[in-house]
C-alpha atoms as a PDB file:
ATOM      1  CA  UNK A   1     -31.588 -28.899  -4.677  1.00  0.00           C
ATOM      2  CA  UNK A   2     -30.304 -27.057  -1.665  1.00  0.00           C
ATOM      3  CA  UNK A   3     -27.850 -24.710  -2.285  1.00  0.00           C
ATOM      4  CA  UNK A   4     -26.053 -23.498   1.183  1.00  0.00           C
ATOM      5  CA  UNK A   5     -22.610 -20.960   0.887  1.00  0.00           C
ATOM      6  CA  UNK A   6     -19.732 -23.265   1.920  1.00  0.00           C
ATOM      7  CA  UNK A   7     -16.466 -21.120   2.437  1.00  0.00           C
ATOM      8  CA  UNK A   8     -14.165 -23.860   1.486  1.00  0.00           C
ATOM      9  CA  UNK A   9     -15.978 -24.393  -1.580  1.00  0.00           C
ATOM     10  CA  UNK A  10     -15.830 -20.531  -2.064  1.00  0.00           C
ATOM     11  CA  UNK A  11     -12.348 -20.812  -1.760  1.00  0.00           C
ATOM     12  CA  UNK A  12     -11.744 -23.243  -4.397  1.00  0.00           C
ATOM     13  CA  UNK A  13     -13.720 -21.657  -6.703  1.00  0.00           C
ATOM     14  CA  UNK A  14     -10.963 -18.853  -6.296  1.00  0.00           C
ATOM     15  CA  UNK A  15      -7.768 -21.466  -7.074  1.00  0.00           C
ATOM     16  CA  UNK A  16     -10.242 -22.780  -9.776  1.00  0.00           C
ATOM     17  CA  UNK A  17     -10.433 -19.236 -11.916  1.00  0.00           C
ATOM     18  CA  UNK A  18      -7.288 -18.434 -10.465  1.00  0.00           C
ATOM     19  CA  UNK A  19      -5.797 -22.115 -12.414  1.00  0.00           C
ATOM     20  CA  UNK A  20      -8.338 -21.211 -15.683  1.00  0.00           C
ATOM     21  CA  UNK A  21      -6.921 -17.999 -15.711  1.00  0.00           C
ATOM     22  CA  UNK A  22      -3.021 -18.627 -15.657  1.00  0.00           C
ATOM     23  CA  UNK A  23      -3.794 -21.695 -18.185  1.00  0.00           C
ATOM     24  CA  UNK A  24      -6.294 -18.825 -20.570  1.00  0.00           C
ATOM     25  CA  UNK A  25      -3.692 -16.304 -20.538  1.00  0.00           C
ATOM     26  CA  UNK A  26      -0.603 -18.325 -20.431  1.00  0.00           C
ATOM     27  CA  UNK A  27      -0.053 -21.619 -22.626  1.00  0.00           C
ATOM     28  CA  UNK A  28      -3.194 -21.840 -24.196  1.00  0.00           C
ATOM     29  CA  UNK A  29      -4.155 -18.485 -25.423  1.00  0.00           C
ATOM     30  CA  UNK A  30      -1.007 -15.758 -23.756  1.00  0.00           C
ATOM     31  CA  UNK A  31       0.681 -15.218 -27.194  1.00  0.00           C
ATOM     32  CA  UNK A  32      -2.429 -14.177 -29.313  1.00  0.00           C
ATOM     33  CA  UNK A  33      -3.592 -12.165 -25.914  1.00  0.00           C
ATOM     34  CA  UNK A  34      -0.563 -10.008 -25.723  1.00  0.00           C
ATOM     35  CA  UNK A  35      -0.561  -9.535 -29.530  1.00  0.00           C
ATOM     36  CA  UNK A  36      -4.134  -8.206 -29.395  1.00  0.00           C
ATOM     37  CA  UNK A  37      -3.144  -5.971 -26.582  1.00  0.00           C
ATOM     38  CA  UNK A  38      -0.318  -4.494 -27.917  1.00  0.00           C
ATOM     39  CA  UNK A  39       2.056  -5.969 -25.140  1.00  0.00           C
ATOM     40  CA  UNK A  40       5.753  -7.994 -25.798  1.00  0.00           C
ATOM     41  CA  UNK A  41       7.493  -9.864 -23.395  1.00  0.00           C
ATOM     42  CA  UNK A  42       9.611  -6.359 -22.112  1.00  0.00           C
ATOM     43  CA  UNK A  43       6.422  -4.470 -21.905  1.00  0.00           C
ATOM     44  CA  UNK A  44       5.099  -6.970 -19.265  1.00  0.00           C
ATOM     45  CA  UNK A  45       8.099  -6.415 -17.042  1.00  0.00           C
ATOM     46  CA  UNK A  46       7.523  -3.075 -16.874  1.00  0.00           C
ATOM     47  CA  UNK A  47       3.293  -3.287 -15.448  1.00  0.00           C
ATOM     48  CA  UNK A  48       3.707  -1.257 -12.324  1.00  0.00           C
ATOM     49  CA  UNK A  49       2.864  -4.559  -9.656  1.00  0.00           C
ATOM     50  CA  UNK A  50       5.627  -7.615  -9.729  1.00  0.00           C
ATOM     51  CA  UNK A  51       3.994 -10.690 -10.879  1.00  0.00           C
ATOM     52  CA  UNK A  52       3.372 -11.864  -7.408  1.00  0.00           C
ATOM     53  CA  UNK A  53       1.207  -8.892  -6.186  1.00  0.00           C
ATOM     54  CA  UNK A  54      -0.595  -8.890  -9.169  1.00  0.00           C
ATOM     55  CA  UNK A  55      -1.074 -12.897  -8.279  1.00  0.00           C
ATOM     56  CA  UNK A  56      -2.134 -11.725  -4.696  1.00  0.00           C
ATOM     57  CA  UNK A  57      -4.343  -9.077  -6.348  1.00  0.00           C
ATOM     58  CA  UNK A  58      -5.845 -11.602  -8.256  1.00  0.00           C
ATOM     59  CA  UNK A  59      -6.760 -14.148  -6.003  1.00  0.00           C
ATOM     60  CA  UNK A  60      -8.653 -11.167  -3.707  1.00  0.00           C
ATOM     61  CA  UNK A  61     -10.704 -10.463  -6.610  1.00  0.00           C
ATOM     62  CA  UNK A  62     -11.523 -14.495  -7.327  1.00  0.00           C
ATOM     63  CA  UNK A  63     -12.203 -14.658  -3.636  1.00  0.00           C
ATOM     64  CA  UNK A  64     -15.014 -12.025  -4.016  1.00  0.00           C
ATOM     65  CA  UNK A  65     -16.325 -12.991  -7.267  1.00  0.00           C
ATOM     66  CA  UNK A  66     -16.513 -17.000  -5.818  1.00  0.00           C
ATOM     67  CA  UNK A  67     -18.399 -15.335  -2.104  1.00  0.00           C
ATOM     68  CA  UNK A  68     -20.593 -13.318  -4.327  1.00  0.00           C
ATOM     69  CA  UNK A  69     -21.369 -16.158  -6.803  1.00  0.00           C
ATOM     70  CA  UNK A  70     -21.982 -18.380  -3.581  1.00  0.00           C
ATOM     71  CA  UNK A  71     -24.485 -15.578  -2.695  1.00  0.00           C
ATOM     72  CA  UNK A  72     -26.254 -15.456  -6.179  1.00  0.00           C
ATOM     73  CA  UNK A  73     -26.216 -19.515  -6.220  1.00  0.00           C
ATOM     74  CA  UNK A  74     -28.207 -19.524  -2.860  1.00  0.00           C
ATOM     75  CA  UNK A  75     -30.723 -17.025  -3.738  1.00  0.00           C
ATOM     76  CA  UNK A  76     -31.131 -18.755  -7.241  1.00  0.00           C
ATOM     77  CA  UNK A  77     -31.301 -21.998  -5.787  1.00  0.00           C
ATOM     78  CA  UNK A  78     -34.617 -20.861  -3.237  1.00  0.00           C
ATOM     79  CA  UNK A  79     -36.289 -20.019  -6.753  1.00  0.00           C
ATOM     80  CA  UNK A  80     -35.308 -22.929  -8.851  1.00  0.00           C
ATOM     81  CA  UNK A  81     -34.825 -25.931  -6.196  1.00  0.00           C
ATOM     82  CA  UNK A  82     -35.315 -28.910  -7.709  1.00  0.00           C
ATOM     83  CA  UNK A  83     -36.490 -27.735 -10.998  1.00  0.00           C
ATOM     84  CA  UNK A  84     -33.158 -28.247 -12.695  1.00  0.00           C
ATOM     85  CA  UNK A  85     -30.255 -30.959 -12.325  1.00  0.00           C
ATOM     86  CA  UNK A  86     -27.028 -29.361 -10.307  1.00  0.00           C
ATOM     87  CA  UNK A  87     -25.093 -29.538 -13.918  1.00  0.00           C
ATOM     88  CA  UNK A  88     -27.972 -27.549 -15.729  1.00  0.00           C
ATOM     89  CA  UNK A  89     -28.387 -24.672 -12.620  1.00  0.00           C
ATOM     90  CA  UNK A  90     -24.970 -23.713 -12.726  1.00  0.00           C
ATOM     91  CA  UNK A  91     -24.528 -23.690 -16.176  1.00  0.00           C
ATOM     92  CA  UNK A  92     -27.872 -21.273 -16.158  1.00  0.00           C
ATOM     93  CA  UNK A  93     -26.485 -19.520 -13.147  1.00  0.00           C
ATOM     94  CA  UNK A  94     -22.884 -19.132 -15.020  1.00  0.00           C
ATOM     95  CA  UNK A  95     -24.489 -18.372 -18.236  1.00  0.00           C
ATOM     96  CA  UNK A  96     -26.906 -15.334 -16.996  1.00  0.00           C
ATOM     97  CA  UNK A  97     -24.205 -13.488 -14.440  1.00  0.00           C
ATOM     98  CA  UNK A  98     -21.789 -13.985 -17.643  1.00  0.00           C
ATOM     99  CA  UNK A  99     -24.755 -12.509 -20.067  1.00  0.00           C
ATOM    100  CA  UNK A 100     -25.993 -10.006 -18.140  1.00  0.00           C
ATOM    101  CA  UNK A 101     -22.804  -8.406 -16.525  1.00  0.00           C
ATOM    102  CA  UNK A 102     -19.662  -9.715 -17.706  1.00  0.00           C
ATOM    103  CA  UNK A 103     -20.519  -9.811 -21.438  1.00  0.00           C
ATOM    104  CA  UNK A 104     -22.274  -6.632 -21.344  1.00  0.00           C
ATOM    105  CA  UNK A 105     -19.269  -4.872 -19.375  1.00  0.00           C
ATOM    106  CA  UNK A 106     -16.306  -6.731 -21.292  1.00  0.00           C
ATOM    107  CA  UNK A 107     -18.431  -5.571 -24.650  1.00  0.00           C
ATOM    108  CA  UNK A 108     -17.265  -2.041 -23.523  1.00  0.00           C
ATOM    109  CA  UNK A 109     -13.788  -2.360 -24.104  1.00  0.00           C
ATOM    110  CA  UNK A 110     -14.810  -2.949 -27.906  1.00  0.00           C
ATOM    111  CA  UNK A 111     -17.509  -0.726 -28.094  1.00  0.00           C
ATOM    112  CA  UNK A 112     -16.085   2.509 -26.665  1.00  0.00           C
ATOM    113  CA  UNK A 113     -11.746   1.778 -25.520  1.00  0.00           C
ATOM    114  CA  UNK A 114     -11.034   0.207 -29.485  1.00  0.00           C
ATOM    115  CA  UNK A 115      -9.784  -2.138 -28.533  1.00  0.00           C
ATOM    116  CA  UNK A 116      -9.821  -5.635 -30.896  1.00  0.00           C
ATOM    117  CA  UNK A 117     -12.987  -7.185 -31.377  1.00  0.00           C
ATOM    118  CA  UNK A 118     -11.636 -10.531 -30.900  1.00  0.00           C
ATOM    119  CA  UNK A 119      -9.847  -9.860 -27.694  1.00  0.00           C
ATOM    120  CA  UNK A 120     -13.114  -8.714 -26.488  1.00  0.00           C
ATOM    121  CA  UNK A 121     -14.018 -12.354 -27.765  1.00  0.00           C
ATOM    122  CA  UNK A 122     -10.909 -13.870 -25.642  1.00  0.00           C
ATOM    123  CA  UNK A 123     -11.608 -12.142 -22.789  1.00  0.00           C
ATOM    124  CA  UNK A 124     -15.547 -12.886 -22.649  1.00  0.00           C
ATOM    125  CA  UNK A 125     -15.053 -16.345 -23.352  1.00  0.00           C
ATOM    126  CA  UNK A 126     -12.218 -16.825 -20.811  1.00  0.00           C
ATOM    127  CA  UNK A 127     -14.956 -15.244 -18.407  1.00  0.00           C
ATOM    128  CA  UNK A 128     -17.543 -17.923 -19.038  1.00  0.00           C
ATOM    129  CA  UNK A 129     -15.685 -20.811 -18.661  1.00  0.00           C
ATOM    130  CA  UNK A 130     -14.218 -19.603 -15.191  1.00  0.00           C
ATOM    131  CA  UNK A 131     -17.879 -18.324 -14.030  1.00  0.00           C
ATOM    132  CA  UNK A 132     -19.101 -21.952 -15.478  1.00  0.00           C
ATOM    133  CA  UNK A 133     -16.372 -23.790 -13.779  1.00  0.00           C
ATOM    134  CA  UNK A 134     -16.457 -21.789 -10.139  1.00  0.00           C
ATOM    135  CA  UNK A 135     -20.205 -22.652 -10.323  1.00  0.00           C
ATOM    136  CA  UNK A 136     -20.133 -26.048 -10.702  1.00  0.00           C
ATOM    137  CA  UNK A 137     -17.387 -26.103  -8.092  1.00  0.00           C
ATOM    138  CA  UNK A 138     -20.019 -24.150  -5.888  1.00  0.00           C
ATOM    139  CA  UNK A 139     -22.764 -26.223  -6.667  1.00  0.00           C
ATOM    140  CA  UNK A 140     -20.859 -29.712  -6.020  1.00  0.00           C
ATOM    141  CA  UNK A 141     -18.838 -28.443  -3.248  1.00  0.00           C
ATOM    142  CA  UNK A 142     -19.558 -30.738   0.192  1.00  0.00           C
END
């Protein structure tokens, strides 16, 4: 398996946590994540950046997480070409980053801000279904 950084592929990646995120935080799971936060409806109006810079803010930071996935894909991909199906490498590759950085990071917020063990939970697992998705979109991408 060759595993080359496409840019259009990097960009969907972005719209593709950008989509997971908006769906995580809004119909499927925005109630219960405002409740853990502390946060009503009036209290998000008042966040200091309108919804659509925080949208533009957002979609900078899934551009560099996708171009530095891309990045971690290739180099993985040199070490484990061929030795794995596309599906299984970028669950692995999704799975690691997530376990090693993301989970260990997000674990923070719990461990030393207070804040609610299970939006710790919310938050990790939103994490490693958009690193899981943008990896497969990565890997797949043509």
């Amino acid at each position: 398996m060759e595993i080359t950084i496409n840019y259009g592929g990097v960009v969907a990646a972005a719209v593709v946590n950008m989509v997971i995120g908006f769906l995580w935080y809004g119909p499927l799971f925005g109630k219960q994540g405002r409740h853990l936060m502390g946060f009503n409806l009036d209290d998000m109006k008042k966040m200091p950046l309108t919804m659509g810079q925080a949208m533009v803010g957002g979609f900078i930071t899934a551009l560099v997480m996708a171009y530095v996935l891309a990045h971690d894909a290739f180099v993985w991909g040199a070490f484990f070409a061929g030795s794995q199906s596309p599906e299984m490498f970028a669950l692995s590759l999704a799975f690691w980053i997530w376990l090693g950085y993301f989970l260990t990071n997000t674990s923070g917020a719990w461990l030393w801000e207070g804040r609610p063990f299970k939006l710790v939970v919310l938050n990790a697992a939103n994490q490693l279904v958009s690193l899981f998705a943008m990896a497969c979109v990565l890997v797949f991408w043509k």
